[in-house]
Protein backbone atom coordinates (compact mmCIF):
# COMPACT_ATOMS: atom_id res chain seq x y z
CA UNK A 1 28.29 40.52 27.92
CA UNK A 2 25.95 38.25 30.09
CA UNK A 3 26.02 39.47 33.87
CA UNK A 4 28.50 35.86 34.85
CA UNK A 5 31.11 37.34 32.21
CA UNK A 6 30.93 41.08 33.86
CA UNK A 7 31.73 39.68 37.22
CA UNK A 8 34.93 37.77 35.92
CA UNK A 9 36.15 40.54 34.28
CA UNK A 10 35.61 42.44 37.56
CA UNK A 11 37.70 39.79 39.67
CA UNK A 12 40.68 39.46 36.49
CA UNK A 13 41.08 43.34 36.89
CA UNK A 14 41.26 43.23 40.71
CA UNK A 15 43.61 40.93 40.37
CA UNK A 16 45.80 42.95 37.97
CA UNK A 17 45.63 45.48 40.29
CA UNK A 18 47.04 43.25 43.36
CA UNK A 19 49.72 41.88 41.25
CA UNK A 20 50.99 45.11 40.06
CA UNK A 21 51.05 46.63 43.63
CA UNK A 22 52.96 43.30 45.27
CA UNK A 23 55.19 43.65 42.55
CA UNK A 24 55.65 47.54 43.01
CA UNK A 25 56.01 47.79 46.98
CA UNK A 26 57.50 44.83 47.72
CA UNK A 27 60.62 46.10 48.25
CA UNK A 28 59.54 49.00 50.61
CA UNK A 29 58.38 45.74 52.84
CA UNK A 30 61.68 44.73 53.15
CA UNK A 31 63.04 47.72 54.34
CA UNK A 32 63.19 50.61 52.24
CA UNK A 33 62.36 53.55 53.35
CA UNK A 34 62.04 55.92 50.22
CA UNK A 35 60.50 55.22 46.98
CA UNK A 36 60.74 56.92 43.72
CA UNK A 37 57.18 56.30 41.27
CA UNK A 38 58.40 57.87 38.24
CA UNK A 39 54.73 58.72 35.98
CA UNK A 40 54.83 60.16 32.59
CA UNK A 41 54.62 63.57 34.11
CA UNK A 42 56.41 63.70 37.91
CA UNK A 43 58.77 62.79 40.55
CA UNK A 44 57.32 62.48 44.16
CA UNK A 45 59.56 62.24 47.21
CA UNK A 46 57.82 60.12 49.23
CA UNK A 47 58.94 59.63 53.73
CA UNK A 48 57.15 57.25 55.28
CA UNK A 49 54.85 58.28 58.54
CA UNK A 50 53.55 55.87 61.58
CA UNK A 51 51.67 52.64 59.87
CA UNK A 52 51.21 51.62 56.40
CA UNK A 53 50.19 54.50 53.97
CA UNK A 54 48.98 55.10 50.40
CA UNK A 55 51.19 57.73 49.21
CA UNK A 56 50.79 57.87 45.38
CA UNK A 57 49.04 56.20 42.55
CA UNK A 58 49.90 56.75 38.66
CA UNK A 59 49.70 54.68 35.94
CA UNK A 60 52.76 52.74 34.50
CA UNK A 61 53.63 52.86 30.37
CA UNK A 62 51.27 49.86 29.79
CA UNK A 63 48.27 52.15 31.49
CA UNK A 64 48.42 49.99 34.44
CA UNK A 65 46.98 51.18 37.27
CA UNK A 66 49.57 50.95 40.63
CA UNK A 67 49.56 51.94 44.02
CA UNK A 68 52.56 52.41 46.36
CA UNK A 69 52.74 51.27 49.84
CA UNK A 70 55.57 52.74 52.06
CA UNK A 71 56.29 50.96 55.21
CA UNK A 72 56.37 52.98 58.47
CA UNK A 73 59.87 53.27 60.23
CA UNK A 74 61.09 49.40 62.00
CA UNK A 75 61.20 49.24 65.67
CA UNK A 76 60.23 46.42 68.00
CA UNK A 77 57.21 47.60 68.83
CA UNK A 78 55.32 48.55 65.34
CA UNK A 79 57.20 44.91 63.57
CA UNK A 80 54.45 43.06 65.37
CA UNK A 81 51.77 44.70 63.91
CA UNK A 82 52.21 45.32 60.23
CA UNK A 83 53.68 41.22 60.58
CA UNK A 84 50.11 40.94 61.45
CA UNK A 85 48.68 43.35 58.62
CA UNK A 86 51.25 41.77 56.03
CA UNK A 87 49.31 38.54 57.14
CA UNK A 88 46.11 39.65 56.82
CA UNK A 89 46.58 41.21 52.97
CA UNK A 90 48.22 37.90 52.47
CA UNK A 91 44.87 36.09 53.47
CA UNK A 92 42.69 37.94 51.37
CA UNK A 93 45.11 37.55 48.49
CA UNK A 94 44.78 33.93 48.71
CA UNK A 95 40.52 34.01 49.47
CA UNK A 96 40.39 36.11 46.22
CA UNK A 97 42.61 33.64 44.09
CA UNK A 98 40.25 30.34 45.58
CA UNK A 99 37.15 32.85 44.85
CA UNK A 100 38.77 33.43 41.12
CA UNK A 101 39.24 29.94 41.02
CA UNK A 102 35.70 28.58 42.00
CA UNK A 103 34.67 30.84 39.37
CA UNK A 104 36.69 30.13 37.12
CA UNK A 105 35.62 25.80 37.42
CA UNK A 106 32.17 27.50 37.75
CA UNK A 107 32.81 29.62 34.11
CA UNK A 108 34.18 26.20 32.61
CA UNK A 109 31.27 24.22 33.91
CA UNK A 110 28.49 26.91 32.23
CA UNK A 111 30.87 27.00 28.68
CA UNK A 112 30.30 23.33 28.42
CA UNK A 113 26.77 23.22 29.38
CA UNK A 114 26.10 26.18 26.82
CA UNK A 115 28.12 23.54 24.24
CA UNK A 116 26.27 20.92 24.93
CA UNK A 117 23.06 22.95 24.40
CA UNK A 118 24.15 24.05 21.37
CA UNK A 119 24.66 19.94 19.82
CA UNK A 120 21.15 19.47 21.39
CA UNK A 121 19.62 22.26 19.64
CA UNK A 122 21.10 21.33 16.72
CA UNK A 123 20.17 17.71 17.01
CA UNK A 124 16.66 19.31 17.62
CA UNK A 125 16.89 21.69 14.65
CA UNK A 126 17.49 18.67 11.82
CA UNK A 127 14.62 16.09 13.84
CA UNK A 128 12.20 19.36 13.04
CA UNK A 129 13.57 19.50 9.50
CA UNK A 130 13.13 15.41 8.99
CA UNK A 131 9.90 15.99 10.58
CA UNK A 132 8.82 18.38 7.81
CA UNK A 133 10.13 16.30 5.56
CA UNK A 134 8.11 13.60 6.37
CA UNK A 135 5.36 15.17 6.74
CA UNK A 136 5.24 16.43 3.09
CA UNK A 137 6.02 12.86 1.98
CA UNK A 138 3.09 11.55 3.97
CA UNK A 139 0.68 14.11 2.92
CA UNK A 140 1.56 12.79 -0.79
CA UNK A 141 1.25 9.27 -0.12
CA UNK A 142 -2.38 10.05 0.86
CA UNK A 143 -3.14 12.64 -1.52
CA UNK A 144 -1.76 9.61 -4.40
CA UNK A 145 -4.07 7.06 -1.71
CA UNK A 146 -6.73 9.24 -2.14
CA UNK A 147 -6.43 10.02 -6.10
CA UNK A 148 -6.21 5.82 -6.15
CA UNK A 149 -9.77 5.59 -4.85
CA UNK A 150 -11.57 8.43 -6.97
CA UNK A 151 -10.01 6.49 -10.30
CA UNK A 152 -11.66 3.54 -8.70
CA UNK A 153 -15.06 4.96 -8.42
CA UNK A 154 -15.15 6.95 -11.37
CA UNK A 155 -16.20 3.89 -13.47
CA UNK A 156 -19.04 3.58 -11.29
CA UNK A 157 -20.72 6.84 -12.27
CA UNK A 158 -22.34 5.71 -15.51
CA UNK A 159 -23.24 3.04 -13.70
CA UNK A 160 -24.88 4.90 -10.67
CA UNK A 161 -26.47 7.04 -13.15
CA UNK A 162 -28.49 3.32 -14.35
CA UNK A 163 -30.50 3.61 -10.98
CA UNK A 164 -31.81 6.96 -11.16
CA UNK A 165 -34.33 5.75 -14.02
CA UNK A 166 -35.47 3.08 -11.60
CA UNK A 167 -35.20 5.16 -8.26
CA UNK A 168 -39.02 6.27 -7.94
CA UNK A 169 -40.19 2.47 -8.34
CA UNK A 170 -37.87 1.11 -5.59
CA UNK A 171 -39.70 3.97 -3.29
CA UNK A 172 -43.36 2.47 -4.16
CA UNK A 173 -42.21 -0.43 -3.60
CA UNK A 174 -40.58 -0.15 -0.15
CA UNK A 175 -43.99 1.99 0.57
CA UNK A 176 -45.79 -0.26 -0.60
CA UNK A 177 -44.26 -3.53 1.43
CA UNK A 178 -44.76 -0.54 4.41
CA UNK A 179 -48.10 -0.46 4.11
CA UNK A 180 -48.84 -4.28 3.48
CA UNK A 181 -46.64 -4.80 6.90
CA UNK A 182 -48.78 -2.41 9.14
CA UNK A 183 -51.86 -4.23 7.41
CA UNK A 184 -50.83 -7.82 8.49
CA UNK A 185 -50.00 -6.88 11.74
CA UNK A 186 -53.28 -5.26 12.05
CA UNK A 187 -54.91 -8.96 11.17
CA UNK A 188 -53.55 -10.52 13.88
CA UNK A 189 -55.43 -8.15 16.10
CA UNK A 190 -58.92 -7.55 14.28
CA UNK A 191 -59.49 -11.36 12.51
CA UNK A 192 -61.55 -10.39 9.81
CA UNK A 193 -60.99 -6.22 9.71
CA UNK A 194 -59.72 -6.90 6.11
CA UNK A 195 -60.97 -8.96 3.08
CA UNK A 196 -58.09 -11.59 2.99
CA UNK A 197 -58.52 -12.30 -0.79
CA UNK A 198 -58.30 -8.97 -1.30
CA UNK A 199 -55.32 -8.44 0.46
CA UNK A 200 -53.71 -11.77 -0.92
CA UNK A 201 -54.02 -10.57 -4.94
CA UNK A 202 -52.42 -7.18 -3.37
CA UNK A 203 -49.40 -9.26 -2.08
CA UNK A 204 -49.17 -11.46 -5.76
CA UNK A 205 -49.92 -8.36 -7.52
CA UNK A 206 -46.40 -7.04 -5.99
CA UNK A 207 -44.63 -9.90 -5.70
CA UNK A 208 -45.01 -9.91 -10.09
CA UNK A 209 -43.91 -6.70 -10.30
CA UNK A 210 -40.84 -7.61 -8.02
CA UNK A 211 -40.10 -9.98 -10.22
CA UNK A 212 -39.89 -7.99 -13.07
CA UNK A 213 -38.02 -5.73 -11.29
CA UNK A 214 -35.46 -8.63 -10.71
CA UNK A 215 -35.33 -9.08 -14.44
CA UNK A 216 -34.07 -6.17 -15.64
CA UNK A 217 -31.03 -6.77 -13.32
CA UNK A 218 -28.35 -7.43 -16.45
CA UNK A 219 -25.11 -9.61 -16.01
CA UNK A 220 -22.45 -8.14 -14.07
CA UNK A 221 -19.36 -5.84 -14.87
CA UNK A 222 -16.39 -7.18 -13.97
CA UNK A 223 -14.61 -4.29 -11.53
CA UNK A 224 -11.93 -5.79 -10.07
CA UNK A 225 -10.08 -8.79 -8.86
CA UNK A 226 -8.56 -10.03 -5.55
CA UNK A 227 -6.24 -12.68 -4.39
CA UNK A 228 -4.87 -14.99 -5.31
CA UNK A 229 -5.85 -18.07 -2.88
CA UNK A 230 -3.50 -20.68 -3.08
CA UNK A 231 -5.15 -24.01 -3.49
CA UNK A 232 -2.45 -26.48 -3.80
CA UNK A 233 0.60 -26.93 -5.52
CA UNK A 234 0.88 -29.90 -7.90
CA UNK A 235 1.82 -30.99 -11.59
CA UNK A 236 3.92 -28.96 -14.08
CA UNK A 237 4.27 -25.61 -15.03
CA UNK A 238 1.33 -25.46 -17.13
CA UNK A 239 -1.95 -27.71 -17.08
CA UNK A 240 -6.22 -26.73 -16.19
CA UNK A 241 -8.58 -27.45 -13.44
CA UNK A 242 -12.09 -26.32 -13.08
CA UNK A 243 -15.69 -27.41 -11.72
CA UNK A 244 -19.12 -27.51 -13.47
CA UNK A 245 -20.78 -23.62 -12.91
CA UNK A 246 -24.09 -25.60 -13.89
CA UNK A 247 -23.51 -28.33 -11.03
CA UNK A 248 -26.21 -28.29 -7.74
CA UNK A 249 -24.33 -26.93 -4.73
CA UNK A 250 -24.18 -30.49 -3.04
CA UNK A 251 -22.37 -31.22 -6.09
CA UNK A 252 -18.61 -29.98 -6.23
CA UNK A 253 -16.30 -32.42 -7.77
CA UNK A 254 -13.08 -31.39 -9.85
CA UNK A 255 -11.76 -31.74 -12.97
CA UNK A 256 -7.28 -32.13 -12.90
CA UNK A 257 -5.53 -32.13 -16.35
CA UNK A 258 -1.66 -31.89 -15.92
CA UNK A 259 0.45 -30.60 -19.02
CA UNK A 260 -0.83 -29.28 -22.22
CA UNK A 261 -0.24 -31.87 -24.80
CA UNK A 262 0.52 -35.57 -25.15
CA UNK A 263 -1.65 -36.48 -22.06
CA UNK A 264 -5.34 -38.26 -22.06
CA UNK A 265 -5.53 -38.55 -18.27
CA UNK A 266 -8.47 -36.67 -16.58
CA UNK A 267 -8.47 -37.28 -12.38
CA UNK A 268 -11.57 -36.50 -10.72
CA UNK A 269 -11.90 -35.54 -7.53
CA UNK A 270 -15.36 -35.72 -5.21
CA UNK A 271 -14.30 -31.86 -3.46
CA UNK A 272 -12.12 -29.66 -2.92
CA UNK A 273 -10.89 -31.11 0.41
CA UNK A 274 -10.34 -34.56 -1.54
CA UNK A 275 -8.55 -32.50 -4.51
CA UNK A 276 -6.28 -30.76 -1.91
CA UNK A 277 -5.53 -33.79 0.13
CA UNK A 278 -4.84 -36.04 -3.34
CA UNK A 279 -7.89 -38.66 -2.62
CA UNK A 280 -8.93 -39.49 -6.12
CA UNK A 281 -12.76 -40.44 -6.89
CA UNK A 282 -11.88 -41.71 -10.69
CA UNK A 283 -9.71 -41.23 -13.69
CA UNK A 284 -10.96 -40.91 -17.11
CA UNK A 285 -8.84 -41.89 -20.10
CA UNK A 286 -9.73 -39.62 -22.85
CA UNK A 287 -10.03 -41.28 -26.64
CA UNK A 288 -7.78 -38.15 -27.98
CA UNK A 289 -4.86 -36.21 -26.38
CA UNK A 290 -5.82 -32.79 -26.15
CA UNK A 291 -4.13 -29.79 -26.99
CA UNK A 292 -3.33 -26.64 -24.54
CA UNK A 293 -4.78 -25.87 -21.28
CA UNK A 294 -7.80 -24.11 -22.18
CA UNK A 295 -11.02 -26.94 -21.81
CA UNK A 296 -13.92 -26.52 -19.70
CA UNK A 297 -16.41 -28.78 -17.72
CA UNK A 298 -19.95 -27.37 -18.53
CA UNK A 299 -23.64 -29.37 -17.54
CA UNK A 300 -21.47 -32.77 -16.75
CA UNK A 301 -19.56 -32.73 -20.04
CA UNK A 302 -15.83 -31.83 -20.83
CA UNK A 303 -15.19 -29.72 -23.52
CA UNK A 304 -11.87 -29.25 -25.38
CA UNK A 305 -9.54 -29.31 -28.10
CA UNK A 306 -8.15 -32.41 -30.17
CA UNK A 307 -4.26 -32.29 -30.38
CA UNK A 308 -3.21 -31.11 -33.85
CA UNK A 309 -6.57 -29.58 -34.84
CA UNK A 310 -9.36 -27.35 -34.83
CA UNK A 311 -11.82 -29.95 -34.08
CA UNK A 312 -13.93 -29.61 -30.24
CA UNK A 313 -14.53 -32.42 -28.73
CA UNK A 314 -17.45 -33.06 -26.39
CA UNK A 315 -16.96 -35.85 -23.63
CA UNK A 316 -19.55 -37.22 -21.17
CA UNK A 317 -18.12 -38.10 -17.99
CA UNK A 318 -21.27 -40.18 -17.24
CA UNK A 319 -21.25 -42.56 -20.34
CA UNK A 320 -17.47 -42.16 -20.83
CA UNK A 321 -18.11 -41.50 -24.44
CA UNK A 322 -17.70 -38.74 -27.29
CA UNK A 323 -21.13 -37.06 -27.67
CA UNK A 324 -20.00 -34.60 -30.46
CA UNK A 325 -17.63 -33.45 -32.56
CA UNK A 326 -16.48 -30.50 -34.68
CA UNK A 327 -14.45 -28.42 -36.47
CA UNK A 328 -14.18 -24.76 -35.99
CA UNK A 329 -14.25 -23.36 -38.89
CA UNK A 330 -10.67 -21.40 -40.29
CA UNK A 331 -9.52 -21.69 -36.50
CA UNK A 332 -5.84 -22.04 -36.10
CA UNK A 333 -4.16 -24.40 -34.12
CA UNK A 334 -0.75 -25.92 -33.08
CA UNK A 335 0.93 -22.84 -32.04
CA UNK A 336 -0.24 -20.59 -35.16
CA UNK A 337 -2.41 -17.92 -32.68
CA UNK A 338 -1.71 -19.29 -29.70
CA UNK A 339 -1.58 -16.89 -25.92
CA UNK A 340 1.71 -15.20 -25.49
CA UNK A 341 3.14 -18.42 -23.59
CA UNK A 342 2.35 -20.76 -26.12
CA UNK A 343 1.70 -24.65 -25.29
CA UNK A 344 -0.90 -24.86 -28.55
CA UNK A 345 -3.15 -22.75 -26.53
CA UNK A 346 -4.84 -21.62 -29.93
CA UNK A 347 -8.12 -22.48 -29.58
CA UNK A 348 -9.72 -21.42 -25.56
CA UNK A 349 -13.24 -23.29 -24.90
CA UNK A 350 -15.00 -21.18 -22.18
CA UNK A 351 -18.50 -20.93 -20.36
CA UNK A 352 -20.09 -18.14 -18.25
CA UNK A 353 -23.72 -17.37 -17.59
CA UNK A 354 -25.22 -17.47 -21.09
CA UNK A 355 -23.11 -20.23 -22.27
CA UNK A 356 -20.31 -22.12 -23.62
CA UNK A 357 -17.90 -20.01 -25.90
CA UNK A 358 -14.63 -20.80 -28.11
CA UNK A 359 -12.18 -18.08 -28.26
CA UNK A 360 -9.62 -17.88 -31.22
CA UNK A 361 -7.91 -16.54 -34.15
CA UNK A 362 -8.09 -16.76 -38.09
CA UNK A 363 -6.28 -15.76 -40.88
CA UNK A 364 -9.30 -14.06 -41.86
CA UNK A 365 -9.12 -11.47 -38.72
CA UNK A 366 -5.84 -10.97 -39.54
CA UNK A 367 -4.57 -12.73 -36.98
CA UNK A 368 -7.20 -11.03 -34.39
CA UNK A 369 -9.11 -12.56 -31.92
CA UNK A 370 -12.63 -14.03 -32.63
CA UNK A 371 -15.33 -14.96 -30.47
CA UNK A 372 -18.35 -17.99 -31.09
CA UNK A 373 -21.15 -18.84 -29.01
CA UNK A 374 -21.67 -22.88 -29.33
CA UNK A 375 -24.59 -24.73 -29.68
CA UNK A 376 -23.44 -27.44 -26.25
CA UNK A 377 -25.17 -30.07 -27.73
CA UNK A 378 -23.67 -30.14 -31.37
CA UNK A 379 -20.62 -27.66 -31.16
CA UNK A 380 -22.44 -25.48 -33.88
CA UNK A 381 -21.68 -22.07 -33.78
CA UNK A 382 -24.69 -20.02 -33.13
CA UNK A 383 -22.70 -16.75 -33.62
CA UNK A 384 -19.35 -14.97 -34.25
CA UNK A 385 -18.13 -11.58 -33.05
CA UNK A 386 -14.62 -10.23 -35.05
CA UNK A 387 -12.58 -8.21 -32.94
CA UNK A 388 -9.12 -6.29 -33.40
CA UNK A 389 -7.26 -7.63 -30.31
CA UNK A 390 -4.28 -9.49 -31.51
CA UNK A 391 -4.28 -13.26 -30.48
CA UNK A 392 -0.88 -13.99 -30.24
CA UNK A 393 -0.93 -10.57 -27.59
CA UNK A 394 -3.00 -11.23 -25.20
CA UNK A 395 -1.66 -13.09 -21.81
CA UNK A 396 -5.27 -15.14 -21.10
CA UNK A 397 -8.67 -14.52 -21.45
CA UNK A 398 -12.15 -15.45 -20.16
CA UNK A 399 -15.80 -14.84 -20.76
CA UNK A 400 -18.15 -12.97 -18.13
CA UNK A 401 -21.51 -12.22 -18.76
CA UNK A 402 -21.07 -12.40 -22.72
CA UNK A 403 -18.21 -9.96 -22.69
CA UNK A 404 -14.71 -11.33 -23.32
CA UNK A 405 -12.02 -9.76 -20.68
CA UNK A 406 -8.54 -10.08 -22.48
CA UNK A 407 -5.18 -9.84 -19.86
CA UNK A 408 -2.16 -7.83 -21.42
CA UNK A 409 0.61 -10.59 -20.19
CA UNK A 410 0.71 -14.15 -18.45
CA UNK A 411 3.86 -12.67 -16.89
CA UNK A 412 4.29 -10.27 -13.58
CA UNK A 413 2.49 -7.06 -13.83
CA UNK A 414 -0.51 -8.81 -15.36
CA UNK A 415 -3.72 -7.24 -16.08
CA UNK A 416 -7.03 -7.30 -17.12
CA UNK A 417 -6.27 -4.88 -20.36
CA UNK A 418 -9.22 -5.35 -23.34
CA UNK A 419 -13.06 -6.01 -23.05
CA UNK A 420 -15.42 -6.56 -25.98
CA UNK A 421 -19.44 -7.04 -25.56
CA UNK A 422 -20.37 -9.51 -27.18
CA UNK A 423 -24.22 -8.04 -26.28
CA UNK A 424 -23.07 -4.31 -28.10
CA UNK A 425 -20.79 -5.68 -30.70
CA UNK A 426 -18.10 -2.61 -28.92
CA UNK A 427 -14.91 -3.06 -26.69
CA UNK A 428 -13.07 -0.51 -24.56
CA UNK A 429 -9.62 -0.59 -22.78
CA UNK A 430 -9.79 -0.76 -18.83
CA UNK A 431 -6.86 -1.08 -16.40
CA UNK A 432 -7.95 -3.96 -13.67
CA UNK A 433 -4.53 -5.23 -12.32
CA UNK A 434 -4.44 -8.59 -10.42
CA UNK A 435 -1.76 -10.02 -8.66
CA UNK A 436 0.39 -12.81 -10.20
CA UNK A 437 1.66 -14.37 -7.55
CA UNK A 438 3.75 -16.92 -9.24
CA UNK A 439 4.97 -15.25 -12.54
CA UNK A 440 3.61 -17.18 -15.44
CA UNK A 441 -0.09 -18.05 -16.03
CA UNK A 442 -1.15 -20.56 -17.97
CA UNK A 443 -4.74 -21.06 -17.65
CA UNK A 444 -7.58 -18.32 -16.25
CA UNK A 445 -10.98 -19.49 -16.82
CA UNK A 446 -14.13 -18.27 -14.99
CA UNK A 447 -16.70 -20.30 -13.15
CA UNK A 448 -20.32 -18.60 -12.65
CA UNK A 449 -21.18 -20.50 -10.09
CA UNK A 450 -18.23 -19.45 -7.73
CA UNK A 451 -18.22 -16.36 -9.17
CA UNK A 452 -14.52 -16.73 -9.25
CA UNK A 453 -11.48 -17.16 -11.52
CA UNK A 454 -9.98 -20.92 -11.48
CA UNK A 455 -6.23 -19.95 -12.89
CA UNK A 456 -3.16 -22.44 -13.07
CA UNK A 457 0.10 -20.23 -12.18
CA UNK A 458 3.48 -22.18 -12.72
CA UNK A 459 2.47 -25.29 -10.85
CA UNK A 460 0.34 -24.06 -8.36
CA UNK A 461 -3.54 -23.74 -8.61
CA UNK A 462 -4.95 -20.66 -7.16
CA UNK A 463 -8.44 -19.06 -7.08
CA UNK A 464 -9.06 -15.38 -7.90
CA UNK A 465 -12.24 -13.75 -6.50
CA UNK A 466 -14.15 -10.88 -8.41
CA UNK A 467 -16.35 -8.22 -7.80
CA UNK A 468 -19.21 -7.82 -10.32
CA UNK A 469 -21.52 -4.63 -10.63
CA UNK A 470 -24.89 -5.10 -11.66
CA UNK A 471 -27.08 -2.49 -13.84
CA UNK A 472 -30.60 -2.47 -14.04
CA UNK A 473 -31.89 -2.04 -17.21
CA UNK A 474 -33.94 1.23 -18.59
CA UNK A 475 -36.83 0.82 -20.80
CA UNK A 476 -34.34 2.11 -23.72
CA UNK A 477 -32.65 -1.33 -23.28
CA UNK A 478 -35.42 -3.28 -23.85
């Protein structure tokens, strides 16, 4: 029992005590003058002597403990005084019982303090558990943050492993450009120190081997995509816009074809600021509807496919007139391989840095997708690459660097899903996700000048950005 408790129980005894005496010698106050304590074991005879006396104690059947008080004989002279002793015992009878009850507000004051405590250190207790708990779920969430990022630089090992070949070269020549540095400074302070033809075959001499250096750099790798950017929001839920990758940079006009069948209208704009603010430069009425979304503007001519055929059709935008024409060869069209969303989107005419592609399916392949480099003067195709990627399957796809990147669905949760190399005749499954903002893509074409992705995504048309990684080649790939 804590120390407050043992002095309480002290005071509730006392007071036991004090109310078993009042209630024992009362009556001898009044007036008696014998008193009989009968004990468990004797009778005392008890006459009382001058003043108040203690005569016996004994303890009554409950085990109380009691003390008996006789009152000295009355006359006038002693009533005065034990009046005044009676008073006195009264006094201290009442200081004890405000003591007891100061301590007792006191007792009631600590109980609810040690209460409250108690919901505090509970509160306290479950914060410290939700604290744990947190914790734990934050270390996951950067332990899975942290897993994220390694999957996203393990590709980049095969390719890091590209450099090492080429590692001791880039250190001659950064030596190299040193040493010419500290030698042309030197010339401006001893004119005629060095032999300045000398010195000027040393600079061509590097400068070629530079820029063979700069031609083993291959095309990129496509390694991941970002955005979209919103452009503007115009026409129906499916249709194509692009620019010329082969245009100067003072030169950025585009291309707007709304809807993917019954429609020969091509509007031009003279930028993107004019194309976002509506200002039309020209419209172009083609000589055949076209079918799908998937043309392409490439070296000032528009590429794409005749409505309810397999025949290309190659339009000048300068003359206004058909240059060429062609079939493609077993190519089916009008919804018989078409992307997953349909709108005759058989036949996909593409361009990239080596040069304009048509993307398709035969019944030849089974169905399967099929890839031909064009000739862009006379549509004839130069060559054809047979892979086993179901047309009808894939979402979109566009070329990059001669490889073909295939996405799994023109729906939410899109990504880029199948590759094939068109330079190794091999493809591989990869996992590059890219956001599809609004839910159903109908057009994804990439533009090597921009180095970006021009897409067409339920009405509004958006830009992606990619990263590309670039490999320098090793003698093997020569």
């Amino acid at each position: 029992m804590s120390p407050p408790l043992l002095k309480l129980g002290a005071v509730l005894s006392t007071m036991a005590i004090i109310s078993n005496w009042m209630s024992q010698t009362l009556p001898s106050l009044v007036g008696l003058n014998t008193t009989r304590i009968t004990t468990s074991d004797t009778l005392t005879q008890i006459s009382p002597k001058e003043g108040w006396q203690v005569y016996s104690s004994a303890q009554d059947p409950d085990g109380r403990c009691i003390c008996t008080v006789v009152a000295p004989e009355q006359n006038l002279c002693s009533r005065d005084a034990k009046s005044r002793q009676l008073r006195q015992l009264l006094e201290k009878v009442q200081n004890m019982s405000q003591s007891i009850e100061v301590l007792n507000l006191r007792t009631q004051r600590d109980f609810q303090y040690v209460l409250k405590m108690e919901t505090q250190m509970k509160g306290l207790k479950a914060k410290f558990r939700q604290i744990e708990d947190d914790r734990k779920t934050l270390m996951t969430k950067h332990f899975q943050e942290l897993k994220e990022k390694m999957d996203e630089l393990l590709p980049l090992i095969p390719v890091l492993e590209q450099y090492k070949t080429d590692a001791k070269l880039i250190t001659q020549f950064k030596e190299e450009i040193r040493n010419l540095s500290t030698v042309l400074t030197g010339i401006q302070e001893e004119i005629g120190a060095y032999d300045y033809e000398e010195l000027h075959q040393r600079v061509l001499s590097l400068e070629t081997r530079l820029r063979d250096c700069m031609k083993k750099l291959t095309c990129g790798k496509l390694m991941k995509i970002t955005g979209p950017i919103t452009v503007k929001i115009s026409g129906t839920r499916f249709g194509a816009w692009m620019t010329d990758p082969l245009a100067s940079e003072k030169n950025n006009r585009v291309w707007y074809m709304d809807s993917y069948t019954n429609n020969k209208i091509v509007r031009e704009y003279k930028s993107i600021a004019d194309f976002v603010s509506g200002a039309e430069s020209r419209t172009y009425n083609l000589p055949f509807k076209w079918a799908g979304t998937n043309h392409v503007v490439y070296n000032g001519s528009l590429y794409f496919n005749k409505y309810q055929s397999n025949i290309i059709i190659k339009y000048s935008f300068d003359t206004g007139r058909v240059l060429a024409q062609r079939s493609l060869e077993y190519a089916g069209f009008h919804n018989v391989y078409p992307y997953t969303w349909g709108g005759f989107s058989d036949i996909d005419l593409m361009a990239d840095e080596i040069g304009l592609w048509a993307v398709y399916a035969t019944n030849q392949n089974a169905g399967n997708i099929v890839i031909s480099q064009l000739n862009q003067d006379t549509l004839e195709v130069l060559k054809s690459w047979s892979t086993g990627y179901p047309k009808r399957s894939a979402g979109e796809s566009f070329m990059i660097c001669g490889t073909l990147y295939v996405t799994n669905s023109h729906l939410t949760g899109a990504k880029v899903y199948y590759s094939y190399s068109t330079k190794t005749s091999t493809y591989e499954y990869t996992d590059i996700p890219f956001h599809n903002q609004y839910f159903h893509i109908s057009m994804l074409d990439y533009n090597a000048r921009d180095r970006a992705l021009y897409a067409w995504n339920n009405g509004h048309q958006v830009l992606f950005n990619v990263t590309l990684f670039h490999v320098i080649k090793t003698e093997d790939d020569t």
